[in-house]
Protein backbone atom coordinates (compact mmCIF):
# COMPACT_ATOMS: atom_id res chain seq x y z
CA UNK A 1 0.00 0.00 0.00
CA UNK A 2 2.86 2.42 0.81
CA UNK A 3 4.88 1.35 -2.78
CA UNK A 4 0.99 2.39 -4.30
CA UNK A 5 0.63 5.61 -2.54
CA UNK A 6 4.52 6.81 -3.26
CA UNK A 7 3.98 6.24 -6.99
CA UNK A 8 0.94 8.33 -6.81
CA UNK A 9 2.46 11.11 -5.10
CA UNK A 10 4.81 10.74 -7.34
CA UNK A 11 2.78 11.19 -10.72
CA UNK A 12 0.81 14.07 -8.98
CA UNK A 13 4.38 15.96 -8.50
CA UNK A 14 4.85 15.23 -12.12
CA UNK A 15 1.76 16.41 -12.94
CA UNK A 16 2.45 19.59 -10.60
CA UNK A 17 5.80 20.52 -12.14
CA UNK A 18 4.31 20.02 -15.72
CA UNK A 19 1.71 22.74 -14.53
CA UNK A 20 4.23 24.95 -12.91
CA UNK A 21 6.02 24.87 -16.16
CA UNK A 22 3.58 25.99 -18.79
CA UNK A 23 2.60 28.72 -16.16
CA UNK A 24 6.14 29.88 -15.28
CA UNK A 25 7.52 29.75 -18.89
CA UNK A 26 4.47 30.31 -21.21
CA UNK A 27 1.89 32.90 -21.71
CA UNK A 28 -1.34 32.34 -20.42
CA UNK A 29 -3.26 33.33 -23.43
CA UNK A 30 -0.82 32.34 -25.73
CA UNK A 31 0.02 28.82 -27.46
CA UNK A 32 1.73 27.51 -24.17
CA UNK A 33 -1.66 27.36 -22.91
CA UNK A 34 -2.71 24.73 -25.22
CA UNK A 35 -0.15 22.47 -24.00
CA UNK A 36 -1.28 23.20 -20.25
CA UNK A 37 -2.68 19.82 -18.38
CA UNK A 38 -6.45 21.28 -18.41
CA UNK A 39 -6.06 21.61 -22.24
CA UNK A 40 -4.60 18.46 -22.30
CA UNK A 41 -6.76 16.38 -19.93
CA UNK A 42 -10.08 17.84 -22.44
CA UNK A 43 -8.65 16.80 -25.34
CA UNK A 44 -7.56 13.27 -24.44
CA UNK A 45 -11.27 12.76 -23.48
CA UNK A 46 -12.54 13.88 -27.11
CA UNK A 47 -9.69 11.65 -28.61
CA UNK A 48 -11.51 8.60 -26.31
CA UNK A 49 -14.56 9.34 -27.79
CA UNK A 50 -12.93 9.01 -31.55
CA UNK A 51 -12.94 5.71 -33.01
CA UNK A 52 -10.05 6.37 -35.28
CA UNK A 53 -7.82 6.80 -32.32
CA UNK A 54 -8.28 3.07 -30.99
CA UNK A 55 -7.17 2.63 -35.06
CA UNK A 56 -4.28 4.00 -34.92
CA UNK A 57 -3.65 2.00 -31.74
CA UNK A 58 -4.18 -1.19 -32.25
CA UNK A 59 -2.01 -0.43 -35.65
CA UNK A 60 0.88 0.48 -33.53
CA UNK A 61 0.31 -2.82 -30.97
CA UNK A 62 -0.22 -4.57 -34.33
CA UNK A 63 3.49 -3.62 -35.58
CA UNK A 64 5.25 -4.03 -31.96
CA UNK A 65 3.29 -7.26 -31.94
CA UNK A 66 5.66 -7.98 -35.12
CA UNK A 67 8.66 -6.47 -34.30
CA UNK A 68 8.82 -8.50 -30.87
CA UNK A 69 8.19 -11.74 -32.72
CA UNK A 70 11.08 -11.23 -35.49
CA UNK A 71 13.60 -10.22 -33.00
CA UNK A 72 12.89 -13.54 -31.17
CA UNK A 73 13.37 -15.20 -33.96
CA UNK A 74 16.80 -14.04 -34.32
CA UNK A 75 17.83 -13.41 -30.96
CA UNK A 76 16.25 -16.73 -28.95
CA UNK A 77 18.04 -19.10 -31.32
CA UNK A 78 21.41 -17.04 -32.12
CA UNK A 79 21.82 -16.48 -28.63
CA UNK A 80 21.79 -20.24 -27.28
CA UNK A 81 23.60 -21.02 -30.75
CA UNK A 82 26.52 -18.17 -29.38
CA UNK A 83 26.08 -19.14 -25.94
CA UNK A 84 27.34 -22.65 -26.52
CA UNK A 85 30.23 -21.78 -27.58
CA UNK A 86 33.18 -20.09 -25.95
CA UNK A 87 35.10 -19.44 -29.63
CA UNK A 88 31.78 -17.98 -31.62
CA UNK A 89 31.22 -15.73 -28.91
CA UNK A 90 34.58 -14.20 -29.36
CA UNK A 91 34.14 -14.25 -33.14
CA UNK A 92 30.74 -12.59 -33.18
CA UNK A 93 30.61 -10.12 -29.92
CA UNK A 94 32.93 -7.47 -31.82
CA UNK A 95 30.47 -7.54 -34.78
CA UNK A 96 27.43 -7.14 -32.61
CA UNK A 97 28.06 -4.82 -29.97
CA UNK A 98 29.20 -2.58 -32.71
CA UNK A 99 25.78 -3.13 -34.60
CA UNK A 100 23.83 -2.80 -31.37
CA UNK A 101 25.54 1.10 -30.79
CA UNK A 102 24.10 2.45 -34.04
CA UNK A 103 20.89 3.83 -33.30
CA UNK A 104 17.87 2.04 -35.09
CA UNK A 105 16.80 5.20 -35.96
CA UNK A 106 19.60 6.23 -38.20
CA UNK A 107 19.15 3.55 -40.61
CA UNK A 108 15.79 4.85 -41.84
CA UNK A 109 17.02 6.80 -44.56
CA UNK A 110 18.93 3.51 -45.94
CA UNK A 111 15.81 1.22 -45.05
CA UNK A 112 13.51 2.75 -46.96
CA UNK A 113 15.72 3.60 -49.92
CA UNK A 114 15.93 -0.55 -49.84
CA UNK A 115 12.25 -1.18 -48.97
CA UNK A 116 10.14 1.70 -49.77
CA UNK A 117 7.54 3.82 -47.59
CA UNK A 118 5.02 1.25 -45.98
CA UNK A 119 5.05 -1.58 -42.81
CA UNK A 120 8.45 -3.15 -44.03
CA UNK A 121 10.77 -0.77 -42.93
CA UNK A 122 9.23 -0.30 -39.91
CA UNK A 123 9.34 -4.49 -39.01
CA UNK A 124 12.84 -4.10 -39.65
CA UNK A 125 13.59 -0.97 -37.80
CA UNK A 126 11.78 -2.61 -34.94
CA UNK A 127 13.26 -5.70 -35.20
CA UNK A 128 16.83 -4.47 -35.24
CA UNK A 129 16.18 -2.39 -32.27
CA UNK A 130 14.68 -5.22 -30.17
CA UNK A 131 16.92 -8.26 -31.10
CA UNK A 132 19.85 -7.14 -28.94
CA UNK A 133 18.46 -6.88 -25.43
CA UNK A 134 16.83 -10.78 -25.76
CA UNK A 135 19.86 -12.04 -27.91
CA UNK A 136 22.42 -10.86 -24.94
CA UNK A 137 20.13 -12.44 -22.27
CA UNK A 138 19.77 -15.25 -24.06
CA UNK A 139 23.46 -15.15 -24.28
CA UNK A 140 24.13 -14.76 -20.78
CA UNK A 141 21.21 -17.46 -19.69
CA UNK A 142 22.73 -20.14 -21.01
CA UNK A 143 26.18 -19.07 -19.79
CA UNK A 144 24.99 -19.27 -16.30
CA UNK A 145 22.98 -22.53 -16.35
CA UNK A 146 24.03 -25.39 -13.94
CA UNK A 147 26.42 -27.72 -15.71
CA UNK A 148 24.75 -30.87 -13.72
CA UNK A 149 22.29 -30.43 -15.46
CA UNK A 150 23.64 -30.98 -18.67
CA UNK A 151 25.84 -33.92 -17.29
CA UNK A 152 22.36 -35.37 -16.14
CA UNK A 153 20.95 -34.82 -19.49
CA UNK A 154 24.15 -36.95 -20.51
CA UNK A 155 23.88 -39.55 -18.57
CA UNK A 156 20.28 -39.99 -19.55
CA UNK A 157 21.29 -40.35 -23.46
CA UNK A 158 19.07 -37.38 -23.55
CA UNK A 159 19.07 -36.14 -27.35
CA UNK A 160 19.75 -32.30 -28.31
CA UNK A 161 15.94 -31.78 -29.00
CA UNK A 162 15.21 -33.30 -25.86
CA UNK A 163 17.95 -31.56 -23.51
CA UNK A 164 16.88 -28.20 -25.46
CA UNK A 165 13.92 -28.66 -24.68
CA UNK A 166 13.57 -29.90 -21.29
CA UNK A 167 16.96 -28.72 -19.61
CA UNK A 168 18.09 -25.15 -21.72
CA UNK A 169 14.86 -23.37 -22.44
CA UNK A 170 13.34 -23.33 -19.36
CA UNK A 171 16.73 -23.00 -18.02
CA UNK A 172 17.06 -19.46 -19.97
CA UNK A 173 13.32 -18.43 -20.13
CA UNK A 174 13.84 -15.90 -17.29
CA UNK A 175 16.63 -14.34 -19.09
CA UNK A 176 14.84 -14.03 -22.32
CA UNK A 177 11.97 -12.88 -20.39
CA UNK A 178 13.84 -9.83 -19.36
CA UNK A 179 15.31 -8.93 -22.26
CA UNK A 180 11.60 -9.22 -23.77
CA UNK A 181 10.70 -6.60 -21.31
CA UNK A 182 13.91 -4.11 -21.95
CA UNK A 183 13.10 -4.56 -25.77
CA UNK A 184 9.46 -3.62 -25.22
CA UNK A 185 10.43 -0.24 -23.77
CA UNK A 186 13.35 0.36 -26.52
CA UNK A 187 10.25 -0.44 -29.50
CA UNK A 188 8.03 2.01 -28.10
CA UNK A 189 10.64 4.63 -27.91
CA UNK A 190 11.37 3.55 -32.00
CA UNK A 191 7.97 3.41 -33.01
CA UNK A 192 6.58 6.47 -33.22
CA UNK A 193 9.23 8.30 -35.18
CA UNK A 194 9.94 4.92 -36.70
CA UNK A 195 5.31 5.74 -37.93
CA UNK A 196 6.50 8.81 -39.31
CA UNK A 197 7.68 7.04 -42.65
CA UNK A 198 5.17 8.12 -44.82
CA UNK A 199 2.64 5.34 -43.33
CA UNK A 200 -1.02 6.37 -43.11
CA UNK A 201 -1.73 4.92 -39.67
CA UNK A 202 -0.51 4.62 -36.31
CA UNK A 203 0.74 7.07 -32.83
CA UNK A 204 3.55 8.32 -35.17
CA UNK A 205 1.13 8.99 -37.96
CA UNK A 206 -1.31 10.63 -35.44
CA UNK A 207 1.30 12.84 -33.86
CA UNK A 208 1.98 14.60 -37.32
CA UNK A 209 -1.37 14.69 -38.50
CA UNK A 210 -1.84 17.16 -35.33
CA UNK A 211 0.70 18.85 -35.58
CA UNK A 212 -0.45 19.57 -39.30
CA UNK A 213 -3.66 20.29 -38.49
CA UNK A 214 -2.08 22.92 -35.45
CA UNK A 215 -3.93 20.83 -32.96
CA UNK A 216 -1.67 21.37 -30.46
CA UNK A 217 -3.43 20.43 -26.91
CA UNK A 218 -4.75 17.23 -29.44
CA UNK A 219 -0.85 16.83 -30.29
CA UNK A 220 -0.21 16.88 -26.48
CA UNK A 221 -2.60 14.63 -25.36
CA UNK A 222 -0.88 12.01 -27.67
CA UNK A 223 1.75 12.37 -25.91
CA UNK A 224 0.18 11.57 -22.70
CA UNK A 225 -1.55 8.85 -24.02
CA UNK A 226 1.83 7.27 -25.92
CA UNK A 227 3.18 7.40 -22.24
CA UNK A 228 0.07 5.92 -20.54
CA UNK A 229 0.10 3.16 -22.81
CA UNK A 230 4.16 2.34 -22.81
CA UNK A 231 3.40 2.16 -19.19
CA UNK A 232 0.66 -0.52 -19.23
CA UNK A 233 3.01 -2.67 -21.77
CA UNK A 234 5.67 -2.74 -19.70
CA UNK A 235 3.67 -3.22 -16.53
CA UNK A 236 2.62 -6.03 -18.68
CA UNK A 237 5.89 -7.37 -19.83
CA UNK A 238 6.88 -7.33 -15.76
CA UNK A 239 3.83 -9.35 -14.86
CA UNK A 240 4.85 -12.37 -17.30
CA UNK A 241 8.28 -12.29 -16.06
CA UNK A 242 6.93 -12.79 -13.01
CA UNK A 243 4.23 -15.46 -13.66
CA UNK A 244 6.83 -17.31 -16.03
CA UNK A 245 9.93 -16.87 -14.56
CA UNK A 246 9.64 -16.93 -10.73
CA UNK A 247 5.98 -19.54 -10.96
């Protein structure tokens, strides 16, 4: 109860400083005011009302959705591949913590002269950004699994399916777990400019089609609701580790 009652002080100081702001460093009758929390708080409950907004949203789950599943697809099975062995480790960590410092971001400009305008480039965007949390946990699960249990798996005549199975995966699901949940928060920071492509959906589309339009208290409560809903994900992505990892 006191965890629950700290956070909540704690969003109402946000909340207080974000009004202290707009009154300290704007004008009240100028544009700063559309950007104030009362401005804000009315136009997040017209957006509720719109049915394009829940669109736009379950677009953007839609392409996280995607993004998630590719990079597990690359990182779950490269990183017990790389984790087994001492010497492709050393070969391939140069290559891939060199990759993994270039900012998804700055290979839009290259991705879409390869792909075009459209959901592609933004899979791959998101992919690239999310593979390297869950292919380094993966990595380091399967570095720090019990070796008796291997040997056991041995001296059962266990094959690789079954000792993959049965001994390594569940033996590493934590760690994937948690680098699920630190790749969730690095695709919703991508995603949004990553929507800005030229694609006619999504909370990237919706952001510029505010600012176009000079909806600006519309354009802020966007950005409320981008945080409100990065927040639920991940409070989602912590309850599975949980359930999974620790039940």
């Amino acid at each position: 109860m006191l965890q629950w009652a700290l956070g909540i002080a704690g969003l109402l100081l946000l909340l207080a400083l974000w009004w202290l702001g707009v009154g300290v460093f704007g004008e009240p009758d100028g544009l700063s005011a559309r950007f104030s929390p009362q401005a804000t708080l009315t136009s997040l409950i017209e957006l509720l009302g719109r049915a394009e907004l829940y669109e736009n949203v379950l677009v953007s789950l839609k392409r996280i959705l995607i993004g998630l599943l590719l990079a597990l697809l690359v990182g779950v099975p490269l990183g017990l591949l790389i984790g087994s062995s001492r010497n492709l480790e050393a070969a391939t960590t140069p290559a891939f913590q060199l990759l993994r410092m270039i900012s998804p971001l700055s290979w839009m400009p290259v991705v879409v002269m390869l792909m075009g305008v459209g959901d592609q480039p933004i899979y791959f965007l998101l992919a690239f950004a999310a593979v390297w949390p869950i292919l380094l946990s993966t990595v380091a699960g399967v570095r720090q699994l019990d070796p008796r249990w291997l040997q056991l798996s041995r001296s059962l005549s266990a094959t690789r399916w079954e000792t993959l199975r049965q001994v390594i995966f569940p033996g590493v699901l934590g760690h994937i777990l948690t680098g699920v949940r630190l790749s969730i928060g690095i695709l919703w920071i991508v995603l949004v400019p990553c929507e800005m492509l030229g694609v006619s959906a999504g909370l990237g589309y919706y952001i510029l089609d505010t600012r176009d339009r000079l909806a600006y208290s519309e354009l802020m409560a966007m950005v409320v609701l981008i945080g409100v809903l990065g927040f639920a994900l991940d409070a989602f992505a912590r309850s599975l580790h949980r359930h999974w990892a620790h039940g």
